[in-house]
Every structure is written in C-alpha cells, then in structure tokens.
Protein backbone atom coordinates (compact mmCIF):
# COMPACT_ATOMS: atom_id res chain seq x y z
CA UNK A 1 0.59 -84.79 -5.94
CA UNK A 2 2.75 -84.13 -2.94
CA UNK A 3 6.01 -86.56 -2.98
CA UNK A 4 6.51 -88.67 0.13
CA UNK A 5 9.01 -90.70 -1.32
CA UNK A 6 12.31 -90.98 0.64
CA UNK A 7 15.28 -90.11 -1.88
CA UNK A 8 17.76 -91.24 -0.01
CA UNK A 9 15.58 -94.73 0.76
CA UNK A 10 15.34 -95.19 -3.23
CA UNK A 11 19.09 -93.98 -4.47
CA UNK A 12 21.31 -96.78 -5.77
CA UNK A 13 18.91 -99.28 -3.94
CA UNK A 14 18.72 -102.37 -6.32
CA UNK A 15 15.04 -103.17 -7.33
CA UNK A 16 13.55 -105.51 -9.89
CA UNK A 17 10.32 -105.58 -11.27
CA UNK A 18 8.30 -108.00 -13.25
CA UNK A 19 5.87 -106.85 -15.97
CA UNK A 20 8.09 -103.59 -16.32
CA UNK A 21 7.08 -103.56 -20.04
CA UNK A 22 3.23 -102.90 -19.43
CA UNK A 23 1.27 -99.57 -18.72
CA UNK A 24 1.59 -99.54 -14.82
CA UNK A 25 5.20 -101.18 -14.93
CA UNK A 26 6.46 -98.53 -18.00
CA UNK A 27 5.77 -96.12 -15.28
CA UNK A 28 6.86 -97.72 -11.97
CA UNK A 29 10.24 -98.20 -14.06
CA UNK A 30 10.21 -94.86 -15.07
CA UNK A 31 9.73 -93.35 -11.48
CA UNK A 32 12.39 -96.02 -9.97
CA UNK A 33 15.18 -94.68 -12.66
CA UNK A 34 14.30 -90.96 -11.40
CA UNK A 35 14.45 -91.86 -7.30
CA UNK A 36 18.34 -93.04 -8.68
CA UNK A 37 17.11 -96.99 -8.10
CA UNK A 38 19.09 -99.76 -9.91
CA UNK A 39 16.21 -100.92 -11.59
CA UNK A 40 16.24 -104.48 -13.39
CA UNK A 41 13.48 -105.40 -15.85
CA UNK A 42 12.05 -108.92 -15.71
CA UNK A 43 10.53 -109.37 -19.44
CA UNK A 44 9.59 -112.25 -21.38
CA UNK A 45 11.40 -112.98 -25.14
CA UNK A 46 8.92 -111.41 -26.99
CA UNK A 47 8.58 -108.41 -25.32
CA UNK A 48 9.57 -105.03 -26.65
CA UNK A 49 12.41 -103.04 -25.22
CA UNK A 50 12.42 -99.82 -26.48
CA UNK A 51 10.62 -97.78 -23.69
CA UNK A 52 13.21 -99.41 -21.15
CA UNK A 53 16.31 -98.75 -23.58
CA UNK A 54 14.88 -94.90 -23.48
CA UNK A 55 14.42 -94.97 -19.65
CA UNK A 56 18.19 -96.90 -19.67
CA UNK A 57 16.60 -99.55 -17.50
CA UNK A 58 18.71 -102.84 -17.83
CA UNK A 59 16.34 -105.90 -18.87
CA UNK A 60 16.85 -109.73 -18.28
CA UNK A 61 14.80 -112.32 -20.50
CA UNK A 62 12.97 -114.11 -16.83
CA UNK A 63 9.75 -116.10 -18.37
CA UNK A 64 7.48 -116.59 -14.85
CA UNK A 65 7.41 -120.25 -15.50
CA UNK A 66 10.92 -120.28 -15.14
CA UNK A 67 12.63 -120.66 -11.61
CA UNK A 68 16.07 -120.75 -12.42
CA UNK A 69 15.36 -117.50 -14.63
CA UNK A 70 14.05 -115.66 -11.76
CA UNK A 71 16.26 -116.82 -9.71
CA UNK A 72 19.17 -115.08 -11.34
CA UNK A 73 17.47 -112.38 -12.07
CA UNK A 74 16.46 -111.79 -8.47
CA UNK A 75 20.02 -112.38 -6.96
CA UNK A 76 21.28 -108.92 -4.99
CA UNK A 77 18.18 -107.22 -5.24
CA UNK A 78 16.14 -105.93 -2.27
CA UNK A 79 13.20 -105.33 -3.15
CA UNK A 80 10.89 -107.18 -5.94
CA UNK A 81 7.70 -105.89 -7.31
CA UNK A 82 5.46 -108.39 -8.58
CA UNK A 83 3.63 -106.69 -11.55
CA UNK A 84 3.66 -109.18 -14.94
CA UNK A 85 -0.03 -111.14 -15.43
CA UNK A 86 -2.25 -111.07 -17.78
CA UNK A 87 -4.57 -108.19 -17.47
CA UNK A 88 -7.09 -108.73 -20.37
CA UNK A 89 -10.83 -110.27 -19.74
CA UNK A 90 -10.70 -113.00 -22.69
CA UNK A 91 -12.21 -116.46 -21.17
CA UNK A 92 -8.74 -118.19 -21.64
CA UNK A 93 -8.26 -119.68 -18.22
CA UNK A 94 -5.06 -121.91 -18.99
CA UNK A 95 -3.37 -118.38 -19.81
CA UNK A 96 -4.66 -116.41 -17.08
CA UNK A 97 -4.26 -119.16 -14.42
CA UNK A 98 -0.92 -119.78 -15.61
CA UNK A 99 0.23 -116.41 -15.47
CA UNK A 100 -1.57 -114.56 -12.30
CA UNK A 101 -1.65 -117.83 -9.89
CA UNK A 102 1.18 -120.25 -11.29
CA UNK A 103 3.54 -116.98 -12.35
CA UNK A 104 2.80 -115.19 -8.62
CA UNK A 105 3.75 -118.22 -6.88
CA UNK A 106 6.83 -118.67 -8.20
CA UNK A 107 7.98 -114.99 -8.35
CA UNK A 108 7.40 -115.40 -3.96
CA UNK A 109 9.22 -118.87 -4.49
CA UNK A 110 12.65 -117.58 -6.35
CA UNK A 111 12.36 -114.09 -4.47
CA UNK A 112 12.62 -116.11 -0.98
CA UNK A 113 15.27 -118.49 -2.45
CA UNK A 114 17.43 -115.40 -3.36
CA UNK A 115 17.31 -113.77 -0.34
CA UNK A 116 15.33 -110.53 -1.56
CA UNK A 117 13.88 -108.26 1.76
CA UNK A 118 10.32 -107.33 0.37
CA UNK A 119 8.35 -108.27 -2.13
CA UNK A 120 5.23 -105.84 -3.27
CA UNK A 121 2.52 -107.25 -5.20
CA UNK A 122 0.27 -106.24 -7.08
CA UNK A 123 -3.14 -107.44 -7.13
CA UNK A 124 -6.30 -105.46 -7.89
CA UNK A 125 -9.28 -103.66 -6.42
CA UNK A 126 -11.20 -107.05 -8.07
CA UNK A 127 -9.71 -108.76 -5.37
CA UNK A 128 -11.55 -106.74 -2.11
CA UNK A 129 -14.95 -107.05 -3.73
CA UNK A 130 -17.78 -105.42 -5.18
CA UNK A 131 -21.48 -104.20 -4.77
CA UNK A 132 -24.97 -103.65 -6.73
CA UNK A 133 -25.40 -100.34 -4.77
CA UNK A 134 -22.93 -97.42 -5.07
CA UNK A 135 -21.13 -98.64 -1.79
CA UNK A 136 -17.67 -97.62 -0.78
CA UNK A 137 -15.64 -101.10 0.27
CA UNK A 138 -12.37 -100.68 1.54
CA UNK A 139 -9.96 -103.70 2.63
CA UNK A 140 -11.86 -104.47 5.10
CA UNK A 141 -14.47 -106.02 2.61
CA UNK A 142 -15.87 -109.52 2.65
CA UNK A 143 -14.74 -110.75 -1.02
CA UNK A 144 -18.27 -111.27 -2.97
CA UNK A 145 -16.62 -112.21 -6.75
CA UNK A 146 -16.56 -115.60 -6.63
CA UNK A 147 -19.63 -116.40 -8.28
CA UNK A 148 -18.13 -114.37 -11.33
CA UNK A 149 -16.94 -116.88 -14.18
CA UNK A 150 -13.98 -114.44 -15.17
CA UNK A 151 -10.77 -115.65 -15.43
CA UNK A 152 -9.17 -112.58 -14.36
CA UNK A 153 -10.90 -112.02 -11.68
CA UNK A 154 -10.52 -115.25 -10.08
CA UNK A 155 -6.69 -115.72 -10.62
CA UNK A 156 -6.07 -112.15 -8.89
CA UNK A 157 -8.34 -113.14 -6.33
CA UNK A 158 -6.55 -116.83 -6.24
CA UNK A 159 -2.69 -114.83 -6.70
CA UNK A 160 -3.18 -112.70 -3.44
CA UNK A 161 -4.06 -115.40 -1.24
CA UNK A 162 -1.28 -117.00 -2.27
CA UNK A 163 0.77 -113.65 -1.50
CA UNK A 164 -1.17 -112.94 1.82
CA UNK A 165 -0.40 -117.10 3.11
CA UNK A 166 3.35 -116.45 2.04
CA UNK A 167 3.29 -113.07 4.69
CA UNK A 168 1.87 -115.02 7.22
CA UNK A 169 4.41 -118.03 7.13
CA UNK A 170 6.83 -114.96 7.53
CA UNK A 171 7.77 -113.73 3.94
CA UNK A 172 7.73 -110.15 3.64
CA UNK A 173 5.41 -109.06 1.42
CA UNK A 174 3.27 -106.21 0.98
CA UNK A 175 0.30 -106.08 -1.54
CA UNK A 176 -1.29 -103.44 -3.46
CA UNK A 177 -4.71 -102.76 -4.65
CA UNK A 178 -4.98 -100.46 -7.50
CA UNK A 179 -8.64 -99.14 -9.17
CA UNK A 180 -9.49 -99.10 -12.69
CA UNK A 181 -5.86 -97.65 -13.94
CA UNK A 182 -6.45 -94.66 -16.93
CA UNK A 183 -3.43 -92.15 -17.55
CA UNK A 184 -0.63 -90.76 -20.42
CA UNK A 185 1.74 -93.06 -21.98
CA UNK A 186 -0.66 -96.01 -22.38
CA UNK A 187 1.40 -98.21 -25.24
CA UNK A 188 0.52 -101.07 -23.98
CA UNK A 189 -3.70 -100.73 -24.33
CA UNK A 190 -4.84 -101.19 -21.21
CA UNK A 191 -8.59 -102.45 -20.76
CA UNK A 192 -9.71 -98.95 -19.27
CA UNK A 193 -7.51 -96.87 -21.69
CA UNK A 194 -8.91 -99.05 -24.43
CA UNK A 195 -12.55 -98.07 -23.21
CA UNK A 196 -11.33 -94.09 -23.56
CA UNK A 197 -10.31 -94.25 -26.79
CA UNK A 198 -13.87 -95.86 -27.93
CA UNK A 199 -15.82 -93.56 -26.46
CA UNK A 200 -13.41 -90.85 -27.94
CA UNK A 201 -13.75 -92.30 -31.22
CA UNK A 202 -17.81 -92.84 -30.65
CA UNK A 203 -17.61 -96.06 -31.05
CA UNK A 204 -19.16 -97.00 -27.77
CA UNK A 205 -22.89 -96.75 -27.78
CA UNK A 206 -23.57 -97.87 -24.33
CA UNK A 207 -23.77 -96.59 -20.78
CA UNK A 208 -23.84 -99.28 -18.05
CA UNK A 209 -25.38 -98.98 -14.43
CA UNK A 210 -22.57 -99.84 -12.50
CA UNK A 211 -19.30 -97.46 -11.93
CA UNK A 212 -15.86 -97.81 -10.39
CA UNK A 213 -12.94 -96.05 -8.95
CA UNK A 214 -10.44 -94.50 -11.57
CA UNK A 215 -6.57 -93.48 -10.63
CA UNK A 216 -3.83 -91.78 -12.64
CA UNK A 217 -1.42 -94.32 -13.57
CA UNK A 218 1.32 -92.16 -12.41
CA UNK A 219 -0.43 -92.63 -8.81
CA UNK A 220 -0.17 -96.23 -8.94
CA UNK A 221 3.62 -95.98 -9.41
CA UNK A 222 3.65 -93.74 -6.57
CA UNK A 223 1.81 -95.67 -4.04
CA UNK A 224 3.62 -98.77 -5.36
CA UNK A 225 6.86 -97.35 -3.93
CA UNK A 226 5.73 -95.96 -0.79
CA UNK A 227 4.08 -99.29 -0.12
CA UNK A 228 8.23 -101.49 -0.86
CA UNK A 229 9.12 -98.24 1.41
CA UNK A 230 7.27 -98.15 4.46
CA UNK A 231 4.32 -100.69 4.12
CA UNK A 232 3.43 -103.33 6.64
CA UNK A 233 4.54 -106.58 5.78
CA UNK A 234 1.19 -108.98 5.18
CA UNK A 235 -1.17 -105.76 4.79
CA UNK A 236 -3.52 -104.63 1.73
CA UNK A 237 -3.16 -101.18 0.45
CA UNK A 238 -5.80 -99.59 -2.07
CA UNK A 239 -4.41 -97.06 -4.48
CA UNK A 240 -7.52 -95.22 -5.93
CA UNK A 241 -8.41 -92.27 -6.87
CA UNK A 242 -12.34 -91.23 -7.42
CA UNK A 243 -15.37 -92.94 -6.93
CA UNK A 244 -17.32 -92.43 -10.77
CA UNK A 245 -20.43 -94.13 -11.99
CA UNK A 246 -20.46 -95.11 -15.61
CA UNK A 247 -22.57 -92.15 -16.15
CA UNK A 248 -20.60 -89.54 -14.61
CA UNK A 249 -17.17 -91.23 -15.99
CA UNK A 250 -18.55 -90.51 -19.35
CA UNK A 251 -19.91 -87.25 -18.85
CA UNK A 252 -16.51 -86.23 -17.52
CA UNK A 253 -14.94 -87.84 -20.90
CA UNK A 254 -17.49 -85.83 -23.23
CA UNK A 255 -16.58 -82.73 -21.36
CA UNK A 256 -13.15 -83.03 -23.12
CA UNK A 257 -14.10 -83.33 -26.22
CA UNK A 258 -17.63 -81.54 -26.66
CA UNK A 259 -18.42 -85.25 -28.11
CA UNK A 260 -22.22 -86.66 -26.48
CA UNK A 261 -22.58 -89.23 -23.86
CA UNK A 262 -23.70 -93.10 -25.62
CA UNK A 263 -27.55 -93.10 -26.12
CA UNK A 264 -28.21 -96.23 -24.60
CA UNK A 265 -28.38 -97.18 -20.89
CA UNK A 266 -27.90 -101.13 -20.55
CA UNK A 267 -29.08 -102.43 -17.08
CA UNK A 268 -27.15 -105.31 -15.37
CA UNK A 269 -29.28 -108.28 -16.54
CA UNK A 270 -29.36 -107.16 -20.44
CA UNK A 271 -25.60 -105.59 -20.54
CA UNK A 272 -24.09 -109.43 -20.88
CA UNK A 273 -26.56 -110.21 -23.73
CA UNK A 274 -25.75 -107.28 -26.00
CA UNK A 275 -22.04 -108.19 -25.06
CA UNK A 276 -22.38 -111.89 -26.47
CA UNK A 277 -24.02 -110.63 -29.59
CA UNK A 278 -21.48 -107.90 -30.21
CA UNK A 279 -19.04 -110.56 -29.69
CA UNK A 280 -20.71 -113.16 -32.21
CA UNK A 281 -21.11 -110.43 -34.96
CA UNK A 282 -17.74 -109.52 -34.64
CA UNK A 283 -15.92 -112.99 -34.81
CA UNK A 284 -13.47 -111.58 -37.18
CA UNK A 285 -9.20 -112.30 -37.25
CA UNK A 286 -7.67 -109.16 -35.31
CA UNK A 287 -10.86 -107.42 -34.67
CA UNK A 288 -11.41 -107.04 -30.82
CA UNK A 289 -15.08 -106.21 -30.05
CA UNK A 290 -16.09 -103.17 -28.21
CA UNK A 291 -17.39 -104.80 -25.46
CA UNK A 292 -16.74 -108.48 -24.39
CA UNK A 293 -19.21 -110.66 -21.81
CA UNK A 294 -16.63 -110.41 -19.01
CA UNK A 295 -16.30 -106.93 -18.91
CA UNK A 296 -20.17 -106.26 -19.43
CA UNK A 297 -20.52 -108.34 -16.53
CA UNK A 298 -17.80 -106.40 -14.60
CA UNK A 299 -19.11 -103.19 -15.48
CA UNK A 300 -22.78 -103.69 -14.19
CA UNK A 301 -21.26 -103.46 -10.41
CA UNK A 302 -19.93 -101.04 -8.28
CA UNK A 303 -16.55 -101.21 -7.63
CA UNK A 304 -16.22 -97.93 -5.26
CA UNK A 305 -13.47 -97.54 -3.17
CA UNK A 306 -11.61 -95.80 -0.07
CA UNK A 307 -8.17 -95.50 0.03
CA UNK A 308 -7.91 -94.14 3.64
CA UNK A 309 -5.53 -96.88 4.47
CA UNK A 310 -3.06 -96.03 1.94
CA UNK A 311 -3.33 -92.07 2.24
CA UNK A 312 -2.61 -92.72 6.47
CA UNK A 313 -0.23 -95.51 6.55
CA UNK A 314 1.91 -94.68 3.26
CA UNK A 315 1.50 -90.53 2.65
CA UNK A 316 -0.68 -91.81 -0.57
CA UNK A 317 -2.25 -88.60 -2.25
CA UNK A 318 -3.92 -89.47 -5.77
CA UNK A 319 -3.72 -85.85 -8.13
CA UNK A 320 -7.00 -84.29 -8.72
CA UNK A 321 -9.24 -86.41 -11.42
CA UNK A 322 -9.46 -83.22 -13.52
CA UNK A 323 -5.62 -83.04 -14.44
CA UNK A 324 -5.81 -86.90 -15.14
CA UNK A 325 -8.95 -86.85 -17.45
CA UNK A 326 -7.01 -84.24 -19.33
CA UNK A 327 -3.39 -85.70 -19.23
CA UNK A 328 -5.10 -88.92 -20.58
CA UNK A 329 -7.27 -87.09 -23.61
CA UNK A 330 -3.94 -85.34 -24.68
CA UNK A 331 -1.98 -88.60 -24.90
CA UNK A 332 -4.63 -90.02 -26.76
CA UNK A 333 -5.17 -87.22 -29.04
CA UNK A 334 -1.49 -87.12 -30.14
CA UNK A 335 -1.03 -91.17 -30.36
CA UNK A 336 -4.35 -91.11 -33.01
CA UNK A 337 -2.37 -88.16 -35.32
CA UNK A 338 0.96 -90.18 -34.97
C-alpha cells in the first residue's frame, strides 16, 4: 500500500482514541505510535493493557458513560477518534444502544467541551445500506436497513446521524465507513475473523447467497488517519477493499488451506431458520454458536461497496486481497499452535 500519510502532520501531534484496545483500534494505535503521535488510550476498567504497554501507548480508565472521564481524558488533544462500541450481533439492545448511540454522543459532547479540532468517527459500511442484487452502493446510497431488527445495525445507523447533525451545527467531524474488517493480529475476535477461523477449522457448513466487501485491517488504520488528516469536515468516507460474494470469499479461504468449500448453500429466506435452530441446540454456558439469527440475516444481502471517494479525496489505496487472505491465514495458523 502506498503511504500518503504526512509525517510531519502526525509527529508529536497529541491524539486520543477510544476503543484502542479492540482489533481496528490495536492497530490504529499501533500506526499512530509509528507516525511519532502522542497517542492516549481511552479504555474501560476491565480492559486489558498489555498490547498498549508493548506499543508504549499511555492509557486512561474513560468509561463512555462518563463525561467528566472523557473530559479529562480529552483535554490538549487535537484530534479524537471515536472507535469503542460494541461490535458483536447478540440481540442485547440496552448494551448496544448504550454503547454505539448513548457512548457516541457523549464522546462529540466532552470532545467539544475540551476544545479538541476534529473528531473522526467511526461508523460502518451497515450504515450506507445494502442490496438483494450484487450492487455496488457508495455514500451516496439511500439507507435501506431499517427494517432489520439488529441491534447493531441500528445503533451505528442511529450513532452517525448523531455524528453527521453535530458537523452540521459546526463541530468538526469526519466519519468513516469501513467494510467487513479481516486481517493479522486479531486478539480481540472480531465477528469476520471469528467466521475465518470456522471455516478454517470446518466447522462452518454453510454458504449464504449474499456477499460483502472485505478490507485489511491495517487499511482501516490507514484510511482512518488520512481521513483526521485531510478529510472534509461533515463528509462520509468508505474504507473497503474488494467486493466478494459468500461463495467466492470462501473459495478464496479454501485456496489457503487445500480445505473444501461448506456443502450447503442456504438461500435468504431459510438462512435465519437454520440460524435459530443452531442457536437453540446450542444454548450452552460459554459456547457461542456458529452462526447467530442476526448475522444469518446480515449475510443473505449484499453489502458491495466503492470506495472512490476515499481513494480521490484522502490518497486511500487498500493492499491487494491476496496478501491479506494470506497475512490473515498465517496469524491464525500460529494463534491455534500457541
């Protein structure tokens, strides 16, 4: 990926960032500590430190439901990015709403209180839309997700408004749009990196009709910064990377590992069924089934996307999918003989 990042922009510049304990903040941290940032990590109590204590990333205990907390924590720093929610598909809306909606609003709130220049947030491509044919949306899209009873989908939707009505009454604030996220270094489990490792482990006997748009992780962090750089104020960026059905996104997994694509193809209608049985059978303490109702219900749509904007406006160039499918299979395969 070619580098349009400004070093002298980024060196000593004092940055915080919420959420810098998960898989995309691990790495925007990581990237902000190499530019020569002063990066401060927003966690909550019971997060773990040890990934920022490597990266020598100074941390702050700033819980989102708590102003004075972020507040402080915000005090002297230019720019904020906005990454901590809750990123998982369970149905628990208190959680969710509490975190994406409640937790966005008053990041903007204690950010404008403490004088901080930008804010970039990040939202999600669930937030532009979606389609039942193999259409590429871009943010131009009328939003078409509302109808979906997902918690996460809804809050993200619900968080950027809020971000996108704090722009217009003259906040800056610049929001980001990343695909389905996949990369090394995934500690953290995310819901696509989760989905690798089953079908790695062949424990994931389904292929679903719809697809999406996959980017490196490392990406993200990338376009994350070049949007707090040189982003307009009140505009939507998408950071993607390619546009994969289902079917091709597992045949480019099995190509790694020699291992066969699932057996079963699970249209849209009969995709959420299987996933409430699986669900019901597997009602066990710790045990996370392989595929929940939300994300069956996700996965039967298309959620292809263009990332023109980003590549003209911010210098945005995702790596080629190739060196990410492999990248990702590596990490895996030495995190399972840990």
């Amino acid at each position: 990926m070619s580098s349009s990042l400004n070093a002298q922009f980024w060196r000593y510049r004092p940055v915080a960032v919420t959420g810098a304990t998960g898989f995309i903040g691990h790495h925007v941290a990581q990237l902000l500590a190499a530019q020569g940032a002063q990066v401060r990590a927003l966690i909550r109590p019971s997060s773990r430190t040890q990934r920022l204590e490597a990266l020598g990333v100074p941390w702050v205990v700033a819980p989102l439901d708590s102003a004075e907390a972020l507040a402080r924590a915000f005090a002297q720093q230019d720019i904020v990015i906005h990454l901590a929610g809750a990123v998982h598909l369970r149905q628990d809306w208190q959680e969710v709403w509490h975190t994406n909606v409640e937790g966005t609003r008053q990041v903007l709130r204690a950010a404008k209180q403490a004088g901080v220049r930008r804010v970039v947030h990040v939202s999600s491509i669930v937030s532009i839309g979606a389609s039942q044919e193999p259409t590429v949306l871009d943010e131009t899209a009328r939003w078409n997700l509302g109808h979906l009873r997902v918690p996460y989908v809804l809050s993200k939707r619900r968080a950027e408004e809020i971000a996108l009505a704090a722009a217009e009454q003259g906040q800056d604030v610049v929001i980001v749009n990343p695909a389905s996220v996949i990369g090394p270094e995934d500690y953290s489990r995310s819901e696509f990196g989760v989905l690798c490792r089953r079908f790695w482990s062949r424990r994931l006997p389904l292929v679903f009709r719809g697809g999406s748009n996959f980017v490196d992780v490392r990406d993200v962090a990338q376009g994350i910064l070049l949007a707090a750089q040189q982003g307009r104020a009140g505009r939507r960026y998408i950071l993607g990377g390619v546009n994969r059905s289902w079917l091709d996104f597992f045949r480019d997994l099995a190509r790694l590992s020699w291992w066969p694509i699932p057996r079963w193809y699970a249209p849209g209608t009969v995709a959420p069924l299987i996933a409430w049985i699986n669900t019901y059978c597997e009602r066990r303490p710790g045990k996370r089934p392989y595929l929940s109702p939300a994300q069956a219900e996700l996965l039967s749509w298309f959620f292809f996307m263009s990332s023109r904007r980003a590549r003209e406006e911010l210098g945005y160039e995702p790596r080629p999918w190739t060196q990410t499918l492999r990248d990702t299979y590596q990490f895996w395969m030495v995190a399972r003989s840990a």
